[in-house]
N, C-alpha and C. Protein backbone atom coordinates (compact mmCIF):
# COMPACT_ATOMS: atom_id res chain seq x y z
N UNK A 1 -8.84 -1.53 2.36
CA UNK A 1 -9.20 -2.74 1.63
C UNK A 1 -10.62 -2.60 1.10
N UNK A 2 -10.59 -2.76 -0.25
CA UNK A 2 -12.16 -2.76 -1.09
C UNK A 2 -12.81 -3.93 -0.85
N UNK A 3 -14.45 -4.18 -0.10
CA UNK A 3 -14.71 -5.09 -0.28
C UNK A 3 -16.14 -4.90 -1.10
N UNK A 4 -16.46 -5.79 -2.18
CA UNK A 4 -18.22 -5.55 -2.40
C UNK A 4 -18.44 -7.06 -2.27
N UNK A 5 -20.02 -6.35 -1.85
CA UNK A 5 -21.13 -7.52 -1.55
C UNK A 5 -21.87 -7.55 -1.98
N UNK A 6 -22.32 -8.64 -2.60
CA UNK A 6 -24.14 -8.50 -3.20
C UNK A 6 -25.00 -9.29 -2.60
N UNK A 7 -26.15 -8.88 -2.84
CA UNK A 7 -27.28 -9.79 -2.16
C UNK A 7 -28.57 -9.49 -2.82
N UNK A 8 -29.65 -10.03 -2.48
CA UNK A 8 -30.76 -9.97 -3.06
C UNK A 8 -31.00 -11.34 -4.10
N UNK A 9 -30.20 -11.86 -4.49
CA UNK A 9 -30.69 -13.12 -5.06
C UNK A 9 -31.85 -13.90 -4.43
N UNK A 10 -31.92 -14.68 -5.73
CA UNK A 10 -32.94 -16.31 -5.42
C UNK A 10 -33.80 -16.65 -6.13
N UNK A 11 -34.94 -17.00 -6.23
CA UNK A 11 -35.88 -18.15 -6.75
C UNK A 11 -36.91 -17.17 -7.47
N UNK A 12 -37.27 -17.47 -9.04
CA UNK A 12 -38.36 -16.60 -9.06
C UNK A 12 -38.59 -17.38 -10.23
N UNK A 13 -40.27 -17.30 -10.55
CA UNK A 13 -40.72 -17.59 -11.75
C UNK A 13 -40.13 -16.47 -13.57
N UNK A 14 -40.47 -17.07 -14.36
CA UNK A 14 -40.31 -16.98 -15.72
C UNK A 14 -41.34 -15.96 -15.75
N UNK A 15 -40.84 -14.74 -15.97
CA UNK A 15 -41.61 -13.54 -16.52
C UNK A 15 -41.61 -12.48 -15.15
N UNK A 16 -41.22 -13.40 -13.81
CA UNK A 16 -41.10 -12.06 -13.22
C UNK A 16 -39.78 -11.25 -12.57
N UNK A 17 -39.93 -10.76 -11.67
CA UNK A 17 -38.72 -9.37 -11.50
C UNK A 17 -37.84 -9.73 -9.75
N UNK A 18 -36.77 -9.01 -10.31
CA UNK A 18 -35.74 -9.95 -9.02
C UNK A 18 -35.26 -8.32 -8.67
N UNK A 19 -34.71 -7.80 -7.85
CA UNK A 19 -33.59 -6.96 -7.92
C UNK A 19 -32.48 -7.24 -6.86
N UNK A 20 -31.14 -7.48 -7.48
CA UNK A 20 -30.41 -7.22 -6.86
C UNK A 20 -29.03 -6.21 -6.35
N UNK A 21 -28.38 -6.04 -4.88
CA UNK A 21 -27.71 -4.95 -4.58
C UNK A 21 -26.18 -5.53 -4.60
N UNK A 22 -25.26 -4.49 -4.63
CA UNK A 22 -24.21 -4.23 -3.98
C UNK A 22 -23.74 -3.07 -3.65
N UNK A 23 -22.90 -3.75 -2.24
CA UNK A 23 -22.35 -2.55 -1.44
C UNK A 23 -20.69 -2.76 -1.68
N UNK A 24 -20.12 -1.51 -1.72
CA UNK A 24 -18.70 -1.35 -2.22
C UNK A 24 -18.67 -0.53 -0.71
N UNK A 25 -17.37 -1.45 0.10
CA UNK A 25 -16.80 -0.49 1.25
C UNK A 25 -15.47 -0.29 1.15
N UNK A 26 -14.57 0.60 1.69
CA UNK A 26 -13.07 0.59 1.63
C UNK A 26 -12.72 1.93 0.83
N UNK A 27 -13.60 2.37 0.53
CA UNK A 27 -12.69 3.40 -0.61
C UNK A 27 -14.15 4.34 -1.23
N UNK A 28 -14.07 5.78 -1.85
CA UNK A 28 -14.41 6.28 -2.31
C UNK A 28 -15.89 5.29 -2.71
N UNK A 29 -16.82 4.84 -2.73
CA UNK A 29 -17.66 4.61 -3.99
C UNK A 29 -18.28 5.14 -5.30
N UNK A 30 -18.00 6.63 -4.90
CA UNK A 30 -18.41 7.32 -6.43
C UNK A 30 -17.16 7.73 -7.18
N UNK A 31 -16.27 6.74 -6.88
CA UNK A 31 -14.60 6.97 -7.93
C UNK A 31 -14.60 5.62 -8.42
N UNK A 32 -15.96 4.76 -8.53
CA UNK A 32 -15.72 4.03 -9.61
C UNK A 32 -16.85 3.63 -10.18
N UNK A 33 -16.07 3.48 -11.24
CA UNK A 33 -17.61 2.94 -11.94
C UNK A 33 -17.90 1.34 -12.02
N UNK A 34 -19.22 0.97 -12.16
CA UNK A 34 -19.73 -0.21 -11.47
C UNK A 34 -20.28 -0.72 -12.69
N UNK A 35 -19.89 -2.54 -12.45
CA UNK A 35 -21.16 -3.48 -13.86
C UNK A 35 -21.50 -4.22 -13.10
N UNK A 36 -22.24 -4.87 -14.08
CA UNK A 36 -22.87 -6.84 -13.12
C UNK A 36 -22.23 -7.58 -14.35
N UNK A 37 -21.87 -8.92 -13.83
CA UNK A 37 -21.42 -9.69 -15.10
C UNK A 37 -22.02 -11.04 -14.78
N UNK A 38 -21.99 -11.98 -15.67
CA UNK A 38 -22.61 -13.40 -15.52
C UNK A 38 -21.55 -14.33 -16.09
N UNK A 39 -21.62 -15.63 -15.81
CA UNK A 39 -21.28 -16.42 -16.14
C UNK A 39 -21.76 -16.78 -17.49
N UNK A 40 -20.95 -17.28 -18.64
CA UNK A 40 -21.29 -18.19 -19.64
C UNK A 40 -19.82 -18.69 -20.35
N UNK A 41 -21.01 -19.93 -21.56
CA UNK A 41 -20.34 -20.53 -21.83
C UNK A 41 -18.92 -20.23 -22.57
N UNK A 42 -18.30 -20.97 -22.32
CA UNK A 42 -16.49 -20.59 -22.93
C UNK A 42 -16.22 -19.24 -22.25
N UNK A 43 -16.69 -18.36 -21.41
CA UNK A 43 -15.86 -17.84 -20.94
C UNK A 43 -16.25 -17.55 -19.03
N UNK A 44 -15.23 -16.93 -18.53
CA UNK A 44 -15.49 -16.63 -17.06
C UNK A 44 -16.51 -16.14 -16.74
N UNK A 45 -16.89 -15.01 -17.64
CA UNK A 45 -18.27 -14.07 -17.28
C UNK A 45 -18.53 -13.27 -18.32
N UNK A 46 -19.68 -13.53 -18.50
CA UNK A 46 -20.43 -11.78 -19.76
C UNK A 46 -20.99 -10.67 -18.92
N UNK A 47 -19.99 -10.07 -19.81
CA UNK A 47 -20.63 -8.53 -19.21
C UNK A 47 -22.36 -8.30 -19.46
N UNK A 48 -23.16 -7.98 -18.15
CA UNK A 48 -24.41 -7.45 -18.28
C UNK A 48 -24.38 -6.41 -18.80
N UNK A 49 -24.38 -5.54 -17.39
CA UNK A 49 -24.89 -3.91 -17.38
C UNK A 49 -23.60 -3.24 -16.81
N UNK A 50 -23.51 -1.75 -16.91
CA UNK A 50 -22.45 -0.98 -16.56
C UNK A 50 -22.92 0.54 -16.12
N UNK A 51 -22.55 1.32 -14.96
CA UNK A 51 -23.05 2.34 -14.79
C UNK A 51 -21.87 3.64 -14.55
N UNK A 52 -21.70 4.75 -14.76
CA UNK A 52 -20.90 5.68 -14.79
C UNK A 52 -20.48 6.17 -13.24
N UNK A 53 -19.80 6.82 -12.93
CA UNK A 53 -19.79 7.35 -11.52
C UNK A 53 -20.87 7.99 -11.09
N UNK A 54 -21.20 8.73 -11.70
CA UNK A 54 -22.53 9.86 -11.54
C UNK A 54 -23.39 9.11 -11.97
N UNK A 55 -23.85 8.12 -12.27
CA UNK A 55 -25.07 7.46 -12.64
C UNK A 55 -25.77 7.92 -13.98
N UNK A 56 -25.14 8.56 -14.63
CA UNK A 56 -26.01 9.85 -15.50
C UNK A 56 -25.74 8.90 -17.43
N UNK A 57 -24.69 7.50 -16.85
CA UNK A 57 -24.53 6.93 -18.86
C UNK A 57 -24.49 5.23 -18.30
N UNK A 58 -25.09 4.49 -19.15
CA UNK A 58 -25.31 3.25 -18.62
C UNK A 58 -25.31 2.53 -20.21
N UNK A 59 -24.83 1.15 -19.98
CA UNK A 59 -24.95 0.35 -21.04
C UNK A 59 -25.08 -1.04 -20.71
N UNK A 60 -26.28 -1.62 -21.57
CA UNK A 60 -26.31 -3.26 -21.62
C UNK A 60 -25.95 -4.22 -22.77
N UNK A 61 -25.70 -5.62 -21.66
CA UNK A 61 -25.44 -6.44 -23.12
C UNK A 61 -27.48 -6.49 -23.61
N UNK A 62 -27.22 -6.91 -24.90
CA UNK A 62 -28.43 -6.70 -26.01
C UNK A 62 -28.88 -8.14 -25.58
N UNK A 63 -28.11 -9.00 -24.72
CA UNK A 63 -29.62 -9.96 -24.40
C UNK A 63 -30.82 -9.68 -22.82
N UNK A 64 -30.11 -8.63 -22.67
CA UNK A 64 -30.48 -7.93 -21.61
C UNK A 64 -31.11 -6.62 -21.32
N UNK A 65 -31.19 -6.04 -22.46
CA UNK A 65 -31.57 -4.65 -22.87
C UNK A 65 -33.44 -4.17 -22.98
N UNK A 66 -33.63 -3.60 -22.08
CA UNK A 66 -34.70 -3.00 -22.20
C UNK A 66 -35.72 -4.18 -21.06
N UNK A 67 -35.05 -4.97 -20.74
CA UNK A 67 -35.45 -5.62 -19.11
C UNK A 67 -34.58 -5.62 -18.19
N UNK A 68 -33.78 -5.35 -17.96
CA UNK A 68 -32.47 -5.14 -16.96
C UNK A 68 -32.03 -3.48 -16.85
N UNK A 69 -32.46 -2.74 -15.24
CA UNK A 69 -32.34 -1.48 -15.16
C UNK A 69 -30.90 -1.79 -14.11
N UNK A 70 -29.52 -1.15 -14.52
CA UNK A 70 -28.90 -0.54 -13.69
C UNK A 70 -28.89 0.77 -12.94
N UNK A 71 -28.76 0.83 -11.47
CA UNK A 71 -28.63 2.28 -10.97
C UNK A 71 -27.85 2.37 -9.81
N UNK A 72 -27.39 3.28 -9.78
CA UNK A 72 -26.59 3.27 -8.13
C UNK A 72 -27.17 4.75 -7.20
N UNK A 73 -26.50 4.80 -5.89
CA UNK A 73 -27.28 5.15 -4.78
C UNK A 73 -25.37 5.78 -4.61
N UNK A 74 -25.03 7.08 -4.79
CA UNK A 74 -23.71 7.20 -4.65
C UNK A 74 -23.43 7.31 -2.90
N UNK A 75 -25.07 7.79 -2.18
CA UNK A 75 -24.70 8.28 -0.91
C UNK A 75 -24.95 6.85 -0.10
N UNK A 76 -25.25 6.15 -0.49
CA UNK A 76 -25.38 4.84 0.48
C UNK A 76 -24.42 3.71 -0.53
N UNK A 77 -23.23 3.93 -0.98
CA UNK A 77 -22.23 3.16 -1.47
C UNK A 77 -22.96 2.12 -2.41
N UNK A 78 -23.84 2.19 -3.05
CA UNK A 78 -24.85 0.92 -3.60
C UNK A 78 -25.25 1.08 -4.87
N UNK A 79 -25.18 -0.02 -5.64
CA UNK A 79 -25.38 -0.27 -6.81
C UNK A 79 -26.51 -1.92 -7.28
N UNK A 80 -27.48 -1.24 -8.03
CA UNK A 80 -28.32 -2.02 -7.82
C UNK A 80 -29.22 -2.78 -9.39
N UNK A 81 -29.38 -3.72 -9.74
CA UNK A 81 -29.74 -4.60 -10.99
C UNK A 81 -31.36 -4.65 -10.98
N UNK A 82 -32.10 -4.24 -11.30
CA UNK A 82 -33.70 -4.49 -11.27
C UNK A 82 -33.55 -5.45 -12.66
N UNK A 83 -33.93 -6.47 -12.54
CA UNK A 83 -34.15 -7.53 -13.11
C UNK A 83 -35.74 -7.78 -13.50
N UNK A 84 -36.51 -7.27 -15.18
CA UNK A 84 -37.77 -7.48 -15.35
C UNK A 84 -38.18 -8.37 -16.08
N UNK A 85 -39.03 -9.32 -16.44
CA UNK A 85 -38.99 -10.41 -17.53
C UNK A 85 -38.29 -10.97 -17.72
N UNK A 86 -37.88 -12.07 -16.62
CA UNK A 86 -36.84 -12.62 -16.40
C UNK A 86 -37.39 -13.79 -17.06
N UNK A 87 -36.58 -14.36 -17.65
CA UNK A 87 -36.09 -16.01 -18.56
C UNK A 87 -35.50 -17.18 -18.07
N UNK A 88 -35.57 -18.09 -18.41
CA UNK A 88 -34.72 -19.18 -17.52
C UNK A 88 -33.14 -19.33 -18.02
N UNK A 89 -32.91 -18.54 -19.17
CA UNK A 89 -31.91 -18.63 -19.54
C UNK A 89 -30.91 -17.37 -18.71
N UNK A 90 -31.44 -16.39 -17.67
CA UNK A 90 -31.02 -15.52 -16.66
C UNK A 90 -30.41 -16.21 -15.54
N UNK A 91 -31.07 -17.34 -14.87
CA UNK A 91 -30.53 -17.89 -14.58
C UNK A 91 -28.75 -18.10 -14.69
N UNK A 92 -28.37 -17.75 -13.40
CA UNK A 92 -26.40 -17.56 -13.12
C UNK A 92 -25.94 -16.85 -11.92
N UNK A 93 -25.35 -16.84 -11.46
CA UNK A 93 -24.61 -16.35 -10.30
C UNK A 93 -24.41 -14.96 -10.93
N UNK A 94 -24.77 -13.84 -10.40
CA UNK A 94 -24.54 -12.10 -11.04
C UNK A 94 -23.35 -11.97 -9.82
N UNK A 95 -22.74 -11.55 -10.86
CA UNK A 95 -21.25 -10.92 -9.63
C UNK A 95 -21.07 -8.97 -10.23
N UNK A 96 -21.06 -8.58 -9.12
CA UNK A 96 -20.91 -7.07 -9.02
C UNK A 96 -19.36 -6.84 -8.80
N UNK A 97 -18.85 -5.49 -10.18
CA UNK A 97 -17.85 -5.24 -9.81
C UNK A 97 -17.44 -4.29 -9.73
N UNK A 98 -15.79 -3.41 -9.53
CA UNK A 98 -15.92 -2.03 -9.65
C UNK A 98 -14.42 -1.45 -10.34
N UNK A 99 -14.35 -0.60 -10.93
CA UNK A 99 -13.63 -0.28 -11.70
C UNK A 99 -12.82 1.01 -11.64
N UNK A 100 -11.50 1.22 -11.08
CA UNK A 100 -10.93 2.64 -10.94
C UNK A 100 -10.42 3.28 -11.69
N UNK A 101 -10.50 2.89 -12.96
CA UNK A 101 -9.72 3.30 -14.22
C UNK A 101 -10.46 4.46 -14.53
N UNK A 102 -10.38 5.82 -15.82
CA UNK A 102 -10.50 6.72 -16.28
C UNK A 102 -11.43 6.67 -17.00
N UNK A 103 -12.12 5.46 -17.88
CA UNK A 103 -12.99 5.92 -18.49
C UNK A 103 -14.85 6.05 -17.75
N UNK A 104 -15.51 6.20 -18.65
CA UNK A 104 -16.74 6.70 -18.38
C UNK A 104 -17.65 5.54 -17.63
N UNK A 105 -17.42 4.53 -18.94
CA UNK A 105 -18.35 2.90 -18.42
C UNK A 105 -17.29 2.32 -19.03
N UNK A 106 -17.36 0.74 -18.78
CA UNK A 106 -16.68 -0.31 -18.93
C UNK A 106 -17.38 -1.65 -19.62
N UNK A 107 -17.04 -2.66 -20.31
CA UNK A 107 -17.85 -3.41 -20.58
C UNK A 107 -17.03 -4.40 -20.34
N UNK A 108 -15.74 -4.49 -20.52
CA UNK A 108 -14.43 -5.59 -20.67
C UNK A 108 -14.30 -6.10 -19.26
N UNK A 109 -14.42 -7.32 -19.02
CA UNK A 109 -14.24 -8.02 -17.13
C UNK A 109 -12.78 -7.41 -16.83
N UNK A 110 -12.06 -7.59 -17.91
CA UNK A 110 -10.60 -7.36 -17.57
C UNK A 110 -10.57 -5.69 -16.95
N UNK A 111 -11.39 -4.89 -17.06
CA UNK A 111 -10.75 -3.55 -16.53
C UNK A 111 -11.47 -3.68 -15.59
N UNK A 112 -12.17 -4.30 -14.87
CA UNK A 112 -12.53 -4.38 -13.52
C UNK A 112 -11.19 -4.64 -12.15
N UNK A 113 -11.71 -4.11 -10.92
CA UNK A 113 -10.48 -4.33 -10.20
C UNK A 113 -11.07 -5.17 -9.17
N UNK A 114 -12.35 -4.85 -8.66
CA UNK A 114 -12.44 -5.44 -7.33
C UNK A 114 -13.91 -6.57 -7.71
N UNK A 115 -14.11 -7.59 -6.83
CA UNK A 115 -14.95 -8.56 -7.98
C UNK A 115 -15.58 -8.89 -5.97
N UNK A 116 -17.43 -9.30 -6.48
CA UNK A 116 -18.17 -9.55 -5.35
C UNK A 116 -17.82 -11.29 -5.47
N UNK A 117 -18.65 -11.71 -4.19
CA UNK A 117 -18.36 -13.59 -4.64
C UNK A 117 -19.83 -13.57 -5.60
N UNK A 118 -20.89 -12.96 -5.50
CA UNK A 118 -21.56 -13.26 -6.61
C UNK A 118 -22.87 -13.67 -5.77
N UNK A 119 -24.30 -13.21 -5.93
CA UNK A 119 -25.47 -13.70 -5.40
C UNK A 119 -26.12 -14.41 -6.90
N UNK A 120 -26.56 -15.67 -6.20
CA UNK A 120 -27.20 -16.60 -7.50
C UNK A 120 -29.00 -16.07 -7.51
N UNK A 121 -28.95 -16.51 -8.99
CA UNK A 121 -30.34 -15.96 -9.61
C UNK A 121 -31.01 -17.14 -10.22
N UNK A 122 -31.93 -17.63 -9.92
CA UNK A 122 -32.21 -18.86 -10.33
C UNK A 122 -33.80 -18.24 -11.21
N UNK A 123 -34.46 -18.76 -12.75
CA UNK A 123 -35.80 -18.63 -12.64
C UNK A 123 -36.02 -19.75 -13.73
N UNK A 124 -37.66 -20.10 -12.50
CA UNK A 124 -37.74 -21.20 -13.08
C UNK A 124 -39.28 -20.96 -14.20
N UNK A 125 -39.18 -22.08 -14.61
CA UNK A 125 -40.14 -22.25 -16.23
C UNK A 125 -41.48 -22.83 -15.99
């Protein structure tokens, strides 16, 4: 049974840096590849960030790009969000997920398989 967890959330001012983890147990962790997604409006969740098995190809959404570092840790099952210049509009529950399918990275919620309950990110103004 796959379970992931995240943690590291909580409270931070407007302009500064959060990072948060997840741990994927149950299965292989470097046989899948890993995103963070958020909540918004009209839909379940926007895709953030996305990282490859090998860590080596990564992609963000463009409201997130070039302050939001994805990376993972293949030998300690962990995948991790460094969060920089953070906004109040960041603010959302980040849910970590993981993906066993064939391709490289993922951006679509739908090809995800296994879903965290989500650590909340609050920043205030």
């Amino acid at each position: 049974q796959v379970q992931v967890i995240e943690s590291g959330g909580g409270l931070v001012q407007a302009g500064g840096s959060l990072r948060v983890s997840c741990v994927v147990s149950g299965r292989t962790f470097s046989t899948y590849v890993m995103g963070w997604f958020r909540p918004a409006p009209g839909k379940e969740r926007e895709f953030v960030a996305t990282i490859s098995r090998s860590g080596g190809s990564t992609n963000y959404a463009a409201s997130v790009e070039g302050r939001f570092t994805i990376s993972r840790d293949n030998a300690k099952n962990t995948v991790f969000l460094q969060m920089n210049s953070l906004k109040p509009e960041d603010t959302a529950v980040y849910y970590c997920a993981a993906a066993s399918g064939g391709s490289v990275i993922y951006t679509f919620e739908r090809m995800y398989d296994y879903w965290g309950h989500g650590t909340q990110v609050t920043v205030s103004s």
